[in-house]
C-alpha atoms as a PDB file:
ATOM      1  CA  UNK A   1     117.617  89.515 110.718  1.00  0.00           C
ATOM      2  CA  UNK A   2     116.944  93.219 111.925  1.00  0.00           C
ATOM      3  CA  UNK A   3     114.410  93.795 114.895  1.00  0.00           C
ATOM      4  CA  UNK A   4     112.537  96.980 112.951  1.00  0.00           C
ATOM      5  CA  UNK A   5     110.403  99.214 115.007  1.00  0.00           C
ATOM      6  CA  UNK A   6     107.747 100.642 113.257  1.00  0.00           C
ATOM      7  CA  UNK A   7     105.863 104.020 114.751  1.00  0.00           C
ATOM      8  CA  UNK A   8     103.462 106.444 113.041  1.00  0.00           C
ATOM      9  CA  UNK A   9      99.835 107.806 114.669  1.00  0.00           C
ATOM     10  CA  UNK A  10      97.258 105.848 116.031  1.00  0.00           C
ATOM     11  CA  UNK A  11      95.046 108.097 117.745  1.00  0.00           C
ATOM     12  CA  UNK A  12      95.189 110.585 115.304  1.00  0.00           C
ATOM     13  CA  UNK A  13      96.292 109.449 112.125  1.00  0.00           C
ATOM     14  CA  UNK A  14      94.192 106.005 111.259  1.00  0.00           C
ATOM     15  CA  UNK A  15      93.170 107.965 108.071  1.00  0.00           C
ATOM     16  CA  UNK A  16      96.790 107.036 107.132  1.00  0.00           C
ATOM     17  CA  UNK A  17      96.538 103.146 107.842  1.00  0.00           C
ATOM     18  CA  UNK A  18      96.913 102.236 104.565  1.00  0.00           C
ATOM     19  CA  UNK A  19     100.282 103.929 104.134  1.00  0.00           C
ATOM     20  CA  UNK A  20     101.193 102.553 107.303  1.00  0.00           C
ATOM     21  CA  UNK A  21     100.038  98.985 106.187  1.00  0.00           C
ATOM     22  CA  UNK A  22     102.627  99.536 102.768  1.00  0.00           C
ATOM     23  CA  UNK A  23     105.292 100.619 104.579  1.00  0.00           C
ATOM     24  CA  UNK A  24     105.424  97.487 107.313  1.00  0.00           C
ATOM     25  CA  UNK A  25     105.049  95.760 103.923  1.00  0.00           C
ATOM     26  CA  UNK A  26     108.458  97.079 102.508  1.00  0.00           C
ATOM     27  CA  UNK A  27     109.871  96.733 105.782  1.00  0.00           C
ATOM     28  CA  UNK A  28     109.462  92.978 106.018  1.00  0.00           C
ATOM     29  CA  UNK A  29     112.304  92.974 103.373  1.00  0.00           C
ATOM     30  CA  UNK A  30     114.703  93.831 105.881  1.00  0.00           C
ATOM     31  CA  UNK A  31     113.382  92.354 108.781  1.00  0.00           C
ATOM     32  CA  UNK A  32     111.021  91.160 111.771  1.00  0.00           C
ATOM     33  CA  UNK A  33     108.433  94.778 112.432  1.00  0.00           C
ATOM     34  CA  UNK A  34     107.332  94.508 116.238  1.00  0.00           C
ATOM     35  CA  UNK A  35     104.566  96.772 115.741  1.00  0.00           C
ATOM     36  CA  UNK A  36     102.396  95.340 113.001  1.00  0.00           C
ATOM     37  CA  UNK A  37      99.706  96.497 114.534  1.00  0.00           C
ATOM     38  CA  UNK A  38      99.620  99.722 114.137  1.00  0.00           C
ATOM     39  CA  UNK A  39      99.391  98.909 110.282  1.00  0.00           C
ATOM     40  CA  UNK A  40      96.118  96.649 110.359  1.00  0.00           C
ATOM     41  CA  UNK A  41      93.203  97.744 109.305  1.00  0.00           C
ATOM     42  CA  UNK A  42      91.626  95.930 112.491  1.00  0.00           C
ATOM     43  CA  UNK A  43      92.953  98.530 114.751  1.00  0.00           C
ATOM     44  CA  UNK A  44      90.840 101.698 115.709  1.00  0.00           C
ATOM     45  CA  UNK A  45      91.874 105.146 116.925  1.00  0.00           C
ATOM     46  CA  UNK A  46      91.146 103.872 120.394  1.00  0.00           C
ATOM     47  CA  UNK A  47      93.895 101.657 120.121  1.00  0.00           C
ATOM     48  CA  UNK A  48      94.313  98.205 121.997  1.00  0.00           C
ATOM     49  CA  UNK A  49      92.151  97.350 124.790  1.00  0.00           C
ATOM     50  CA  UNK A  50      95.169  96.444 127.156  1.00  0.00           C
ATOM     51  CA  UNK A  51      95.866  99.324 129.332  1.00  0.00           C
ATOM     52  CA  UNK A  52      98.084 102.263 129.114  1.00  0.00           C
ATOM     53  CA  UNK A  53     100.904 101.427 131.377  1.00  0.00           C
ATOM     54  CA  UNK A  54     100.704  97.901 129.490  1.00  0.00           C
ATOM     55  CA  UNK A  55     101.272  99.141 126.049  1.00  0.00           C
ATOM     56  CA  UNK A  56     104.079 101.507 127.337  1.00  0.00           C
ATOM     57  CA  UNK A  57     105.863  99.082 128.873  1.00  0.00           C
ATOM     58  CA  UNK A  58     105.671  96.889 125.902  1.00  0.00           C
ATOM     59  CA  UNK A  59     106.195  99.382 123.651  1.00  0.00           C
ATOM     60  CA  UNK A  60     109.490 100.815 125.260  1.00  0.00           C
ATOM     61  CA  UNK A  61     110.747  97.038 125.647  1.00  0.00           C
ATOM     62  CA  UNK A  62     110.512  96.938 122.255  1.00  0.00           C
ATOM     63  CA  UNK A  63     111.586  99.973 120.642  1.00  0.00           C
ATOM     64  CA  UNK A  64     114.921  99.453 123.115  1.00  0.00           C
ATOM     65  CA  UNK A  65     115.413  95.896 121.791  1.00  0.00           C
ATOM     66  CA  UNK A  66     115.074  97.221 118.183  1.00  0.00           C
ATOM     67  CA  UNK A  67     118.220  97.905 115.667  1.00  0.00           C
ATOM     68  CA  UNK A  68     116.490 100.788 114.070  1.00  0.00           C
ATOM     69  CA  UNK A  69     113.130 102.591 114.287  1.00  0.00           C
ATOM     70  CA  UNK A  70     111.006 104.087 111.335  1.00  0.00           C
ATOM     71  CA  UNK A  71     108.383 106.726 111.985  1.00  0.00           C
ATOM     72  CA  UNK A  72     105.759 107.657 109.629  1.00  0.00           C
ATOM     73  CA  UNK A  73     105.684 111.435 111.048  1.00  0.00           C
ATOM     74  CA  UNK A  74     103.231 112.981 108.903  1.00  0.00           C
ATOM     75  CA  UNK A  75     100.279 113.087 111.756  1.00  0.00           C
ATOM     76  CA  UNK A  76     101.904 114.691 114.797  1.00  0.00           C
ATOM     77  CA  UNK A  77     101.624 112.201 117.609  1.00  0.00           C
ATOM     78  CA  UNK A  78     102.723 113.181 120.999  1.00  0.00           C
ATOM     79  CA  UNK A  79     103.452 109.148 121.335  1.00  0.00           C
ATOM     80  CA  UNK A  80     105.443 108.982 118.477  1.00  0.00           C
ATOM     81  CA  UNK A  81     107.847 111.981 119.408  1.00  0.00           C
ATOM     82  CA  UNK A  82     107.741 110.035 122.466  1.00  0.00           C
ATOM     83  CA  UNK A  83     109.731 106.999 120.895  1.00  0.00           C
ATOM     84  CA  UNK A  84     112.009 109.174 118.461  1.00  0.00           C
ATOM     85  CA  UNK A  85     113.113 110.657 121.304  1.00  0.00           C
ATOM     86  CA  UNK A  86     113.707 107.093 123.548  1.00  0.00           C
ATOM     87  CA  UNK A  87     115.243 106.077 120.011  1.00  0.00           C
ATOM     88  CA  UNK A  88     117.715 109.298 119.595  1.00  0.00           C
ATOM     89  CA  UNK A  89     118.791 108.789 123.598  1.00  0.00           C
ATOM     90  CA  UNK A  90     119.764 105.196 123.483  1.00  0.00           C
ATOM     91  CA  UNK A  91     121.430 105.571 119.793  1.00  0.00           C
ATOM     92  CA  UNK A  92     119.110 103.380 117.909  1.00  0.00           C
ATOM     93  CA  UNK A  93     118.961 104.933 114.432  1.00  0.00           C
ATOM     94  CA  UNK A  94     115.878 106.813 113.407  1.00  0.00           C
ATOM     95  CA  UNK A  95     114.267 106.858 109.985  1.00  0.00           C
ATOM     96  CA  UNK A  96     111.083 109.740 109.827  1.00  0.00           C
ATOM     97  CA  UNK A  97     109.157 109.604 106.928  1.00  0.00           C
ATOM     98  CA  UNK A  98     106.873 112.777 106.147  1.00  0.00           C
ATOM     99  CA  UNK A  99     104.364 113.578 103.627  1.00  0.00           C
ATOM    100  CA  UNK A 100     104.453 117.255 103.398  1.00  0.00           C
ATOM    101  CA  UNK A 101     100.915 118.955 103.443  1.00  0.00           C
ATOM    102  CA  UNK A 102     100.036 122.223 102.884  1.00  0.00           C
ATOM    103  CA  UNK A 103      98.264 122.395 106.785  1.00  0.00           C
ATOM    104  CA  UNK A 104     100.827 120.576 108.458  1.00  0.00           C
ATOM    105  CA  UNK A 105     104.598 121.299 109.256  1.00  0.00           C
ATOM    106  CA  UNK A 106     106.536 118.663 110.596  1.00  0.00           C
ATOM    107  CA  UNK A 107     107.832 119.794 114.215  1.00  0.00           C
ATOM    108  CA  UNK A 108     111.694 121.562 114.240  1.00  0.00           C
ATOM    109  CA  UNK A 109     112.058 118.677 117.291  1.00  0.00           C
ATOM    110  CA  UNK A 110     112.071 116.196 114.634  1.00  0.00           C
ATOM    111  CA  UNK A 111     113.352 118.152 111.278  1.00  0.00           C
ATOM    112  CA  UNK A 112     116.218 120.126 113.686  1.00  0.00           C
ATOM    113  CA  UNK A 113     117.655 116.855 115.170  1.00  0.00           C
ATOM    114  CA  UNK A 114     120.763 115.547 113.892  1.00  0.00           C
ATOM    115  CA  UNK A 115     120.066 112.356 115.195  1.00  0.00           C
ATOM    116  CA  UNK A 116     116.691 111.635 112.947  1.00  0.00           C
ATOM    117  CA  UNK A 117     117.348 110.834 108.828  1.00  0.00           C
ATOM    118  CA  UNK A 118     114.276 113.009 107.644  1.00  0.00           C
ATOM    119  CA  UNK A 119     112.754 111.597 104.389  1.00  0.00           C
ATOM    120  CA  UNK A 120     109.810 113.912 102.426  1.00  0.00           C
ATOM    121  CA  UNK A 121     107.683 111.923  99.725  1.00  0.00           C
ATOM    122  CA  UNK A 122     104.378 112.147  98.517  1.00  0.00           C
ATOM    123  CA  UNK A 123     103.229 108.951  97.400  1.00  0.00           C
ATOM    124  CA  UNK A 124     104.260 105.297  98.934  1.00  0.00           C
ATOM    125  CA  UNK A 125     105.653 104.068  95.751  1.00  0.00           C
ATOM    126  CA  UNK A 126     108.425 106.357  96.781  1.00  0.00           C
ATOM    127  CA  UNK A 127     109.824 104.580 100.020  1.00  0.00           C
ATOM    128  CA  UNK A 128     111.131 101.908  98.805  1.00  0.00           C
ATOM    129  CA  UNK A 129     114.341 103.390  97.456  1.00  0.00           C
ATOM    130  CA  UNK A 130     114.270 105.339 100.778  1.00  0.00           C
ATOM    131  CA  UNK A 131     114.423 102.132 102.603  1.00  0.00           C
ATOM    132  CA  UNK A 132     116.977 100.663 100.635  1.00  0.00           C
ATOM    133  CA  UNK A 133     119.327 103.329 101.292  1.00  0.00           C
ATOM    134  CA  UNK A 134     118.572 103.501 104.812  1.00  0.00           C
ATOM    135  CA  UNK A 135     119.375 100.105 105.645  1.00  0.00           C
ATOM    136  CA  UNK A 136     122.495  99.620 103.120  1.00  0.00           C
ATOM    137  CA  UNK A 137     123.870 102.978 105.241  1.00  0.00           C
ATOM    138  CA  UNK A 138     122.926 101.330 108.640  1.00  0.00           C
ATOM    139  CA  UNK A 139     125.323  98.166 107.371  1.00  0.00           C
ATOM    140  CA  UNK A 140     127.542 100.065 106.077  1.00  0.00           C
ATOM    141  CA  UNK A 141     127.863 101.906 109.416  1.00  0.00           C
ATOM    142  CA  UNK A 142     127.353  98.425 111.065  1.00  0.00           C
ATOM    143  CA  UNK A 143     130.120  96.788 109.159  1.00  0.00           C
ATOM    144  CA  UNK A 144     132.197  99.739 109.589  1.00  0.00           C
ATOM    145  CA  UNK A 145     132.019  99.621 113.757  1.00  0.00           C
ATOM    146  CA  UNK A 146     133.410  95.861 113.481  1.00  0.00           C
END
C-alpha cells in the first residue's frame, strides 16, 4: 500500500478544508495519507498545539518516508512550497492540484518545475480521474524501474 503525503494550507487556506477533506477521501483509494489532519474540520488556522520544531520534524520524517506527495496549491503557503521542494530534491513524485482564481496565480516555482505534475480544476468532482492517472503513471514508472 502507498505511504501518500498529503499538503495544502493550513494557516491560510482553512476556508478550503472541505476540499482538502474530499481529496484525503479519494486518496484513501490508493493508500495510507499521513497527514489527515490537515483535512479535519477539527483543525484551526493555528494549527496543532505541539510546537514548531515538533511538527517539522514530524512532518519532514514523513513526507521523506512517503512514495508520492499531493499538494492542494491553490492558497500559497510558504510551508507547502516548503515540502514540494523537500519532495522535488529527494525524487519523491509531486502531484499539485490548483484551482485557478481570478486573484491568485499559482507561483512559476511550482508551475515552471519539471519535477511537479501541475493539475488545474475547478470543482472536486474533477480529481478523481486526476488521481487515477497519477498513480497508474507512478506504477507504470514503478513497474518500469524493476
Amino acid at each position: 500500500m502507498l505511504k501518500i503525503y498529503f499538503a495544502g494550507s493550513i494557516t491560510a487556506g482553512r476556508g478550503d478544508q472541505p476540499i482538502y477533506e474530499q481529496i484525503i477521501d479519494e486518496l484513501r483509494k490508493y493508500g495510507t495519507i499521513s497527514t489527515e489532519l490537515i483535512g479535519s474540520p477539527n483543525l484551526l488556522a493555528g494549527g496543532e498545539t505541539i510546537s514548531d520544531k515538533a511538527i517539522h520534524d514530524r512532518d519532514v520524517a514523513w513526507l521523506l518516508a512517503s512514495d508520492c506527495v499531493v499538494a492542494e496549491v491553490t492558497n500559497p503557503s510558504l510551508g507547502v512550497g516548503y515540502e514540494i521542494g523537500l519532495a522535488t530534491q529527494a525524487k519523491i513524485p509531486v502531484l499539485c492540484l490548483y484551482r485557478p482564481l481570478p486573484e491568485r496565480r499559482l507561483s512559476a516555482m511550482i508551475a515552471g518545475c519539471n519535477l511537479v505534475q501541475v493539475n488545474r480544476y475547478s470543482d472536486a468532482a474533477e480529481v478523481a480521474p486526476v488521481l487515477a492517472e497519477f498513480f497508474k503513471t507512478m506504477a507504470r514508472e514503478e513497474s518500469a524501474a524493476i
